[in-house]
C-alpha atoms as a PDB file:
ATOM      1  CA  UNK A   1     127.037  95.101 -38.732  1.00  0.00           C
ATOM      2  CA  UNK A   2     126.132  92.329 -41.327  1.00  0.00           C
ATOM      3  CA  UNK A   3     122.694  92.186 -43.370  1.00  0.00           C
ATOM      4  CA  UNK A   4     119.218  90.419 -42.269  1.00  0.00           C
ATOM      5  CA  UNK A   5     117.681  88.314 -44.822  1.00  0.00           C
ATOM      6  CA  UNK A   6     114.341  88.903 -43.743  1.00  0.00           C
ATOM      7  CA  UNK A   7     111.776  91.551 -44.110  1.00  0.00           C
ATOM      8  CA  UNK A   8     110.570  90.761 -40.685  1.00  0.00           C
ATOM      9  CA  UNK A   9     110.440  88.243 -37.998  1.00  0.00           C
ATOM     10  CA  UNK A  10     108.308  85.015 -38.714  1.00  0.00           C
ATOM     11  CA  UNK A  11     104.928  84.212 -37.254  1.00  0.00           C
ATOM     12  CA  UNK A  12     107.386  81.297 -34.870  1.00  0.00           C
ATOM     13  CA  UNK A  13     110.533  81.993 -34.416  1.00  0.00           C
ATOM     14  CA  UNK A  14     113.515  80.529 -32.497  1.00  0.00           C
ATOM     15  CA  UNK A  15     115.957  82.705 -29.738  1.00  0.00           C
ATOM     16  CA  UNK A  16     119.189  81.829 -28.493  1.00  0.00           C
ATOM     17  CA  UNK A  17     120.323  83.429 -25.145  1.00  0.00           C
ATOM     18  CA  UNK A  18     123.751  82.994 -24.056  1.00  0.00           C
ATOM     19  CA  UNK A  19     126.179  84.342 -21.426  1.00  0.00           C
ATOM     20  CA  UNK A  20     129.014  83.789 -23.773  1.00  0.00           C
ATOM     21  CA  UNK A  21     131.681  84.575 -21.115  1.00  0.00           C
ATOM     22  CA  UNK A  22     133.874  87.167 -23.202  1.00  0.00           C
ATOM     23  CA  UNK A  23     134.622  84.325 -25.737  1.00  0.00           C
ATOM     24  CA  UNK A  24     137.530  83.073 -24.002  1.00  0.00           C
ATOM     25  CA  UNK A  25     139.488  79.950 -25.768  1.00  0.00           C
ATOM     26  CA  UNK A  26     138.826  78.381 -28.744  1.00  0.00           C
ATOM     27  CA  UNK A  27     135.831  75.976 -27.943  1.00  0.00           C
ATOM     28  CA  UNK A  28     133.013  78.862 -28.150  1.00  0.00           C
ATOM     29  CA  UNK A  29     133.600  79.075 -32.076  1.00  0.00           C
ATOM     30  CA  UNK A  30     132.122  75.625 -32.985  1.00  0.00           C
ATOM     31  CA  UNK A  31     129.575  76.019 -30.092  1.00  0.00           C
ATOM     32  CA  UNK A  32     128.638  79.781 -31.675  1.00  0.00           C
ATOM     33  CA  UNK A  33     128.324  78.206 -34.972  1.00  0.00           C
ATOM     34  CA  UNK A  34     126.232  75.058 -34.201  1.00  0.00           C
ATOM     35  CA  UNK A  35     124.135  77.179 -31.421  1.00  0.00           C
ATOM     36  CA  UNK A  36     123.156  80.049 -33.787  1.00  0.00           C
ATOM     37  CA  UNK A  37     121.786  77.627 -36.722  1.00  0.00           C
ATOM     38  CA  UNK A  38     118.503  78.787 -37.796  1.00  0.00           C
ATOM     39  CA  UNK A  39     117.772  80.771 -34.886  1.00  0.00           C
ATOM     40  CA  UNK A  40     116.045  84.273 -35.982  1.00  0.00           C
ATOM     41  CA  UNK A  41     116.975  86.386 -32.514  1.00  0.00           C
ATOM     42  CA  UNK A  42     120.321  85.771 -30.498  1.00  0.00           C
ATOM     43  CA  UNK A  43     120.587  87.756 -27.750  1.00  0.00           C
ATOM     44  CA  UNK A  44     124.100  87.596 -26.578  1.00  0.00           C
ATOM     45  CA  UNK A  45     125.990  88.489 -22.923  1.00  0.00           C
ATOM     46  CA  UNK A  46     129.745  89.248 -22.661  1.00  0.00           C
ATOM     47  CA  UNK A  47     130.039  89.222 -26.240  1.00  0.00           C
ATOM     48  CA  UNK A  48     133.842  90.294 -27.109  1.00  0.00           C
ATOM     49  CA  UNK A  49     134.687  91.205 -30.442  1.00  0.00           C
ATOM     50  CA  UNK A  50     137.998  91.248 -31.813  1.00  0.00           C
ATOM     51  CA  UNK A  51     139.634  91.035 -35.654  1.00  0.00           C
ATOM     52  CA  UNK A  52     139.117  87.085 -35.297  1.00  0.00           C
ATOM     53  CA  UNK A  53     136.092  87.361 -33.868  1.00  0.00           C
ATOM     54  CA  UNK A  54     134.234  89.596 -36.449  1.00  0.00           C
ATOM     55  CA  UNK A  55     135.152  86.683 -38.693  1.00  0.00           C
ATOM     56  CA  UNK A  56     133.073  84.271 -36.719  1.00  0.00           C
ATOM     57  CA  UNK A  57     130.454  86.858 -36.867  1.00  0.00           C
ATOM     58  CA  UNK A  58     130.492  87.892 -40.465  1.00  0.00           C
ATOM     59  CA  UNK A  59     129.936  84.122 -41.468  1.00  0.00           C
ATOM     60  CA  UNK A  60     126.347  84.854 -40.748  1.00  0.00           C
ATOM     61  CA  UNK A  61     125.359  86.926 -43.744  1.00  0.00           C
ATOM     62  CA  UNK A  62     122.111  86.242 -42.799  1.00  0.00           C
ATOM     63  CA  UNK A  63     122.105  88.667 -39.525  1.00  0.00           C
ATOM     64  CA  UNK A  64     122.413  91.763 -38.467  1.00  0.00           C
ATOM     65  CA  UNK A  65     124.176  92.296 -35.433  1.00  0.00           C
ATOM     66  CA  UNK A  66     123.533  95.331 -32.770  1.00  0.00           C
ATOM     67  CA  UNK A  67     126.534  95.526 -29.965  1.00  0.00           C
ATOM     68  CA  UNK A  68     125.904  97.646 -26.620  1.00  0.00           C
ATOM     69  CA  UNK A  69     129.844  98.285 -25.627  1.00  0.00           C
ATOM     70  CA  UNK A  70     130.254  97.913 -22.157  1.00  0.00           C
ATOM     71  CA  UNK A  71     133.718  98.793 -22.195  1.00  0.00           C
ATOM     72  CA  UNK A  72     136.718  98.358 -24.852  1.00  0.00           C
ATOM     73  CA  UNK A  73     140.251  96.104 -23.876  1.00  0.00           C
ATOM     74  CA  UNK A  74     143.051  98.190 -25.323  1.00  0.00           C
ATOM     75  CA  UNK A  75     145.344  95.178 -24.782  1.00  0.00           C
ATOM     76  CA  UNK A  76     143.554  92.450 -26.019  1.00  0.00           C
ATOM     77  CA  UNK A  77     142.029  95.254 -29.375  1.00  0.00           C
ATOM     78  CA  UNK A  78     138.452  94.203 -27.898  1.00  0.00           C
ATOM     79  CA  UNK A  79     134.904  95.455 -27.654  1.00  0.00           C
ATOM     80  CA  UNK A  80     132.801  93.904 -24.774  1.00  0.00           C
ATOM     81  CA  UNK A  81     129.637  94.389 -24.127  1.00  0.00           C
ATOM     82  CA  UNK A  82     125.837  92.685 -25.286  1.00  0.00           C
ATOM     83  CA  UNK A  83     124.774  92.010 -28.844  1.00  0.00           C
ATOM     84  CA  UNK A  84     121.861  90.945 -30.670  1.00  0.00           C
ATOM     85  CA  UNK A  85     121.388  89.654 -33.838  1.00  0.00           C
ATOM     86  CA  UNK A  86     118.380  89.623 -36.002  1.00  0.00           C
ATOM     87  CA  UNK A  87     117.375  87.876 -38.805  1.00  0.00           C
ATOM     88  CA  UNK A  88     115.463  90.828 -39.461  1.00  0.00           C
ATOM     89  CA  UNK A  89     116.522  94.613 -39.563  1.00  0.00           C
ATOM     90  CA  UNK A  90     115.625  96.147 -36.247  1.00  0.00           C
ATOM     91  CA  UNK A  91     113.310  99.453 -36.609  1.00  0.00           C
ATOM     92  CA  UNK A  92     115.138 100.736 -33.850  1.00  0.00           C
ATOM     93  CA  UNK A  93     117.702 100.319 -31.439  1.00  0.00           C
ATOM     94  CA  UNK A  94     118.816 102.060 -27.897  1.00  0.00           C
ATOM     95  CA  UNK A  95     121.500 101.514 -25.293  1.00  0.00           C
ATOM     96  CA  UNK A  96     121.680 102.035 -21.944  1.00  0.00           C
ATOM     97  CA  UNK A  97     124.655 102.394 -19.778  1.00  0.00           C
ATOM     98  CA  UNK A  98     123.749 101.453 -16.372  1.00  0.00           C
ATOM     99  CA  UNK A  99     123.559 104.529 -14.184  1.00  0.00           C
ATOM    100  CA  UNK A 100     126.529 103.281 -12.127  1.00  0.00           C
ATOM    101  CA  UNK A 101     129.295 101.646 -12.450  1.00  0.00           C
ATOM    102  CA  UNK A 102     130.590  97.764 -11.901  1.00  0.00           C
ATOM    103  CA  UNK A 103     132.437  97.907  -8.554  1.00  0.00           C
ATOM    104  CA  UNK A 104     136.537  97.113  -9.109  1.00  0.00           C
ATOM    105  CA  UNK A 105     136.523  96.935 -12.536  1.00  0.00           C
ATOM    106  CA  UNK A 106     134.746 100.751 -13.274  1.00  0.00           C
ATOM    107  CA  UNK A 107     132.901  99.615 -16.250  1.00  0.00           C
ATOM    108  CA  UNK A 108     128.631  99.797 -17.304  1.00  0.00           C
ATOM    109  CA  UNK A 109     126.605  97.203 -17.760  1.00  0.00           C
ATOM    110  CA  UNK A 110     124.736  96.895 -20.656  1.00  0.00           C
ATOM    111  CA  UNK A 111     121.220  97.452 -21.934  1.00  0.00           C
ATOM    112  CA  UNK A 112     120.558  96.947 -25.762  1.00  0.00           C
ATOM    113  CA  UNK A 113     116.745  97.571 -27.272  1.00  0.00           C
ATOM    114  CA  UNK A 114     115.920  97.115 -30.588  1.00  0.00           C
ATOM    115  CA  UNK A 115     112.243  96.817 -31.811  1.00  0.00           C
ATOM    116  CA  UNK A 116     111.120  94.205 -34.666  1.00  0.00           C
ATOM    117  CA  UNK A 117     108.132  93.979 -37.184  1.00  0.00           C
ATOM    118  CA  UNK A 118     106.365  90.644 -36.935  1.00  0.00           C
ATOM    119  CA  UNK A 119     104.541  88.488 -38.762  1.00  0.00           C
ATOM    120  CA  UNK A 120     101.171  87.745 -37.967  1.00  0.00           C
ATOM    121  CA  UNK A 121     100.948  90.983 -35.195  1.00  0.00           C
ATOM    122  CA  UNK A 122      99.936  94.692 -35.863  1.00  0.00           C
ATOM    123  CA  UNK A 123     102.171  95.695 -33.333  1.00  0.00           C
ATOM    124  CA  UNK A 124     106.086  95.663 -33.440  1.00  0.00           C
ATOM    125  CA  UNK A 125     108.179  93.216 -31.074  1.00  0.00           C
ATOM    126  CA  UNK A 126     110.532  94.883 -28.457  1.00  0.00           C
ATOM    127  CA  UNK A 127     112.985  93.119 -27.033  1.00  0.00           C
ATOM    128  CA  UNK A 128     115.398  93.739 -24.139  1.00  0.00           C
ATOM    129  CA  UNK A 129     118.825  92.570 -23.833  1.00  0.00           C
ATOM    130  CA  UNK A 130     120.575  92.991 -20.582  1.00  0.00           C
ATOM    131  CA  UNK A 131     123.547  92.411 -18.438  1.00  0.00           C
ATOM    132  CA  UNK A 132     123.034  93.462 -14.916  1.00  0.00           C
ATOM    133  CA  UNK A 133     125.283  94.706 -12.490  1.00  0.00           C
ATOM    134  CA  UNK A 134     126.698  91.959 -10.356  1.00  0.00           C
ATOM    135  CA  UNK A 135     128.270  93.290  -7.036  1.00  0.00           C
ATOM    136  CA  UNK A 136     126.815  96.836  -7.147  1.00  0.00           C
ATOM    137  CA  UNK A 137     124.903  97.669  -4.272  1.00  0.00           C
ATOM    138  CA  UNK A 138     120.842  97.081  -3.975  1.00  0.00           C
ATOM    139  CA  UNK A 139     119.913 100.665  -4.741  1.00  0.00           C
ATOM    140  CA  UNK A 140     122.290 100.565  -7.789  1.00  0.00           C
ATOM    141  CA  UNK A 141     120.605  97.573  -8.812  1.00  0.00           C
ATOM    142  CA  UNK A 142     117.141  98.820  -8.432  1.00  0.00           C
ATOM    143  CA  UNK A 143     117.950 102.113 -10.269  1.00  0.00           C
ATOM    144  CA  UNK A 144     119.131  99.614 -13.040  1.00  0.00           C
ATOM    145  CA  UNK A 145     116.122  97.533 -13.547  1.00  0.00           C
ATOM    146  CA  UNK A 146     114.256 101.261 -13.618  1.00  0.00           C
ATOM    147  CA  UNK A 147     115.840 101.459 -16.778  1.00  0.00           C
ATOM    148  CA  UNK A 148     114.014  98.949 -18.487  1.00  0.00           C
ATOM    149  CA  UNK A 149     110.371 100.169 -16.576  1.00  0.00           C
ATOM    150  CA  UNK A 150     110.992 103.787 -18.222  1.00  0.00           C
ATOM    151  CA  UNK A 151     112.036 102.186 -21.708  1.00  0.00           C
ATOM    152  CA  UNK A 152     109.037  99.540 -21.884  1.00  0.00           C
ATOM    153  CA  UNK A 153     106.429 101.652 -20.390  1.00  0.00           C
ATOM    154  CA  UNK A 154     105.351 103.490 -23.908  1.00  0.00           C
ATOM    155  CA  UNK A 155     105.215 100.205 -25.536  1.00  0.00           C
ATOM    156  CA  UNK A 156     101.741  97.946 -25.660  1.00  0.00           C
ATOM    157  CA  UNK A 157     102.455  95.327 -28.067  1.00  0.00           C
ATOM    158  CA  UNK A 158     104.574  91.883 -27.543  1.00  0.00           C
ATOM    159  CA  UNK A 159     107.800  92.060 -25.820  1.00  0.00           C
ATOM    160  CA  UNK A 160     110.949  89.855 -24.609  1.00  0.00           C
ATOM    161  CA  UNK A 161     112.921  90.803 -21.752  1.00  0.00           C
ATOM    162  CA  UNK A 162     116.143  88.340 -21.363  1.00  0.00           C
ATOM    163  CA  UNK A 163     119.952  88.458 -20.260  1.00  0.00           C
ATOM    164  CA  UNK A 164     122.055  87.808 -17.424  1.00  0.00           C
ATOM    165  CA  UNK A 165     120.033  89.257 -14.365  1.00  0.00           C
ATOM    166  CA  UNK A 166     122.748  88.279 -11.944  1.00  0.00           C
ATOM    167  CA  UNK A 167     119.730  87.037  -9.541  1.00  0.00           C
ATOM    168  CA  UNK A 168     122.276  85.336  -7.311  1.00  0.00           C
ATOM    169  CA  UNK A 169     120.043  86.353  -3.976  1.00  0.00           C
ATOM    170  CA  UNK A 170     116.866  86.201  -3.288  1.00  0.00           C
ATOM    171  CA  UNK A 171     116.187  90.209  -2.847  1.00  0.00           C
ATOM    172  CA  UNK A 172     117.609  90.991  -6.274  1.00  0.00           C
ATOM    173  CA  UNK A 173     115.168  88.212  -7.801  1.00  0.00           C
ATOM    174  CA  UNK A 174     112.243  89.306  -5.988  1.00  0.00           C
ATOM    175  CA  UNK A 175     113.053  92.644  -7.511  1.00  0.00           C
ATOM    176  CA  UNK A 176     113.796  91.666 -10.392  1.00  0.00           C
ATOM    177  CA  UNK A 177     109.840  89.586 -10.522  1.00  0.00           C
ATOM    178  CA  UNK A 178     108.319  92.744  -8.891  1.00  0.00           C
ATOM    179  CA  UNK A 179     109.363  94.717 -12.512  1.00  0.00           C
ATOM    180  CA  UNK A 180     108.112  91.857 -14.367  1.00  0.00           C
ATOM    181  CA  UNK A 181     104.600  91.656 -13.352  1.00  0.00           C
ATOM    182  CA  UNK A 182     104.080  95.571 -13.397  1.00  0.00           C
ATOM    183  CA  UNK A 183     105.184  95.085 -16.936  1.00  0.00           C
ATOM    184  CA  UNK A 184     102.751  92.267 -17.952  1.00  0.00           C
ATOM    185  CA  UNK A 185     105.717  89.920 -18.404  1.00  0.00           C
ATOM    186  CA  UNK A 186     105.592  86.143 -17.647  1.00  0.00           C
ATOM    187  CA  UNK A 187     108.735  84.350 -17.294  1.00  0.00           C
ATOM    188  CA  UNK A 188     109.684  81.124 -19.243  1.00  0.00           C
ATOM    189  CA  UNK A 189     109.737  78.277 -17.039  1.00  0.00           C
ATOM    190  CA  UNK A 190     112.849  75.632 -17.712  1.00  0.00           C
ATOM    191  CA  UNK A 191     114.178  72.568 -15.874  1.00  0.00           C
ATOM    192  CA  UNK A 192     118.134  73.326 -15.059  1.00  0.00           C
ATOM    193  CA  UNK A 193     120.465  72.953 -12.738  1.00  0.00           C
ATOM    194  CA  UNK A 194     122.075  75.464 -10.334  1.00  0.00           C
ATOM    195  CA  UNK A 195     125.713  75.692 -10.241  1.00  0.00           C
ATOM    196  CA  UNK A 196     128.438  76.637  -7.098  1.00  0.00           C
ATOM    197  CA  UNK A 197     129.847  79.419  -8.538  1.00  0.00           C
ATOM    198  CA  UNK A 198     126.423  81.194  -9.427  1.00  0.00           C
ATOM    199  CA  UNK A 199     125.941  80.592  -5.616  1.00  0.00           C
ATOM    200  CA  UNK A 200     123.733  77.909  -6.680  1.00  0.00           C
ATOM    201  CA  UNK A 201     121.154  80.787  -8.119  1.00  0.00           C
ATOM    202  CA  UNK A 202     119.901  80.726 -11.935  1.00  0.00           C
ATOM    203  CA  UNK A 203     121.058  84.078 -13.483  1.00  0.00           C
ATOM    204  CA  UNK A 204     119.664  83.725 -16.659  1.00  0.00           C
ATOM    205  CA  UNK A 205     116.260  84.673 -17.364  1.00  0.00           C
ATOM    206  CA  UNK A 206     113.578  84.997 -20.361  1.00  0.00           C
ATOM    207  CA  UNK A 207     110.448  87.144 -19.684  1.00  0.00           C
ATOM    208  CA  UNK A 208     107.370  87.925 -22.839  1.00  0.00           C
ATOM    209  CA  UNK A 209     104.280  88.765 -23.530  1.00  0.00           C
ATOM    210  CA  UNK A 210     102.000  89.090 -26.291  1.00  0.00           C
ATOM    211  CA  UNK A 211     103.536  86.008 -27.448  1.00  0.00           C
ATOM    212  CA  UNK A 212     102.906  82.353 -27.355  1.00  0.00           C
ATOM    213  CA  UNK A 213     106.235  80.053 -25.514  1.00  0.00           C
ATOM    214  CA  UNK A 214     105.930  77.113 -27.788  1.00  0.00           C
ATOM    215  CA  UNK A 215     109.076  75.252 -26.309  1.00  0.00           C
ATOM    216  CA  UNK A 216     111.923  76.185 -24.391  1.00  0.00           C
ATOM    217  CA  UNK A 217     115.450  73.979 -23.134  1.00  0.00           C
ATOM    218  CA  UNK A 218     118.639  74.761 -22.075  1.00  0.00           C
ATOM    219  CA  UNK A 219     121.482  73.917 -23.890  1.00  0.00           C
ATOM    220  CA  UNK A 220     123.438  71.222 -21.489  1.00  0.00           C
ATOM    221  CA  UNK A 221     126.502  70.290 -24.130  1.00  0.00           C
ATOM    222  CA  UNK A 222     128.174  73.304 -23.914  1.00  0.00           C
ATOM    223  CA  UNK A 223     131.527  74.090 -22.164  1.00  0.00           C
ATOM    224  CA  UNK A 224     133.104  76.932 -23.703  1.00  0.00           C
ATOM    225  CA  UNK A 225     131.171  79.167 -21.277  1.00  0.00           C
ATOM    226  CA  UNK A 226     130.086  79.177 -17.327  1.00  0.00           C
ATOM    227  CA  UNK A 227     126.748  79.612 -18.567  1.00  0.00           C
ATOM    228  CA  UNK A 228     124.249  77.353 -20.549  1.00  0.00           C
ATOM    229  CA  UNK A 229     122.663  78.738 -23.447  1.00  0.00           C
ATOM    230  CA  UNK A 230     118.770  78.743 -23.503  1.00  0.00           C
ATOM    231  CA  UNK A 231     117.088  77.788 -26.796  1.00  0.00           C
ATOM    232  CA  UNK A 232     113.180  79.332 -27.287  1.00  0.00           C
ATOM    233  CA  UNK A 233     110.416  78.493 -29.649  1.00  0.00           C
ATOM    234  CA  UNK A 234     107.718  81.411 -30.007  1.00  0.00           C
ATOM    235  CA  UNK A 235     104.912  82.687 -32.033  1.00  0.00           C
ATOM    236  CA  UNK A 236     102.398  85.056 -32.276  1.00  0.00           C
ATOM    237  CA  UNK A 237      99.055  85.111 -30.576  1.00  0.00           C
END
């Protein structure tokens, strides 16, 4: 959906990552709007897109948008799932379902891959955007985050793994850092705050390599979602 205005992604470039929390109520329009501003990757969690929403969307000419359904709302007319939008086309892109479901609510979580050329690198950029499961058992978890060591594995070049990792224990995180390293990834240190509903655990997290962090921050006037946004500054090596 949409058009990038770019034959490929700058030699720095700006992401957005945001939990958008299914775009309930009306205050995550201006925040979309003002948070997406010259960013060249958004990598998006519990996007939902209805007839209004695609509105919001489509006032970005200048990006093309991927969406990994997770599951569609017949009530509400809704698609839910990941998305990530690209100032440049993507030379690829793949989703994975998670092999199991979401306890309760019988849905997938998400995993959406798309694959960039950039500036500056003889090698293409791959990036990950994921939505773990949340109260799926350890094993279901693991098999999960074997999803992304299968998919990455072929690749050599630069790479950015981000999303909601639901790290709200300690196991799943050290899991979760385990993958990391055997993929080469470092992860993007940021000052924040926990919160009580997270069970006082970040969730959010931004892993790369073969790139250069130039700044990253976390987006603290934001209320239209239970999760802060995270703004990043990279380039190429």
């Amino acid at each position: 959906m949409g058009s990038a205005d770019m034959e490929c992604l700058p030699e720095t470039f700006e992401l957005l990552l945001w939990n958008m929390q299914k775009c309930h109520g009306n205050e995550w329009r201006p925040d979309f709007l003002r948070l997406t501003h010259n960013r060249h990757l958004v990598l998006l969690q519990e996007a939902s897109l209805t007839a209004v929403n695609l509105e919001i969307f489509d006032q970005h000419e200048q990006y093309y948008w991927a969406l990994a359904r997770s599951f569609t709302h017949l009530k509400r007319e809704s698609e839910n799932g990941v998305k990530t939008g690209s100032r440049s086309m993507p030379l690829d892109t793949v989703c994975y379902a998670s092999p199991s479901f979401e306890p309760f609510v019988q849905t997938h979580k998400m995993l959406l891959q798309t694959s960039y050329a950039l500036q500056g690198s003889l090698h293409n950029l791959m990036v990950f955007n994921l939505h773990a499961l949340n109260f799926a058992r350890i094993g279901r978890y693991i098999a999960q985050l074997s999803q992304i060591s299968a998919a990455a594995k072929a690749h050599h070049g630069p790479m950015i793994l981000a999303g909601d990792f639901n790290t709200w224990s300690k196991q799943r995180y050290r899991l979760l850092m385990k993958m990391t390293e055997e993929l080469g990834l470092t992860e993007a240190e940021i000052s924040r705050k926990t919160k009580a509903r997270h069970l006082y655990r970040h969730l959010d997290h931004l892993f790369y390599r073969g790139l250069r962090l130039g700044a990253i921050e976390m987006v603290d006037a934001v209320t239209s979602s239970d999760h802060l946004p995270i703004v990043a500054r990279f380039s190429t090596i």
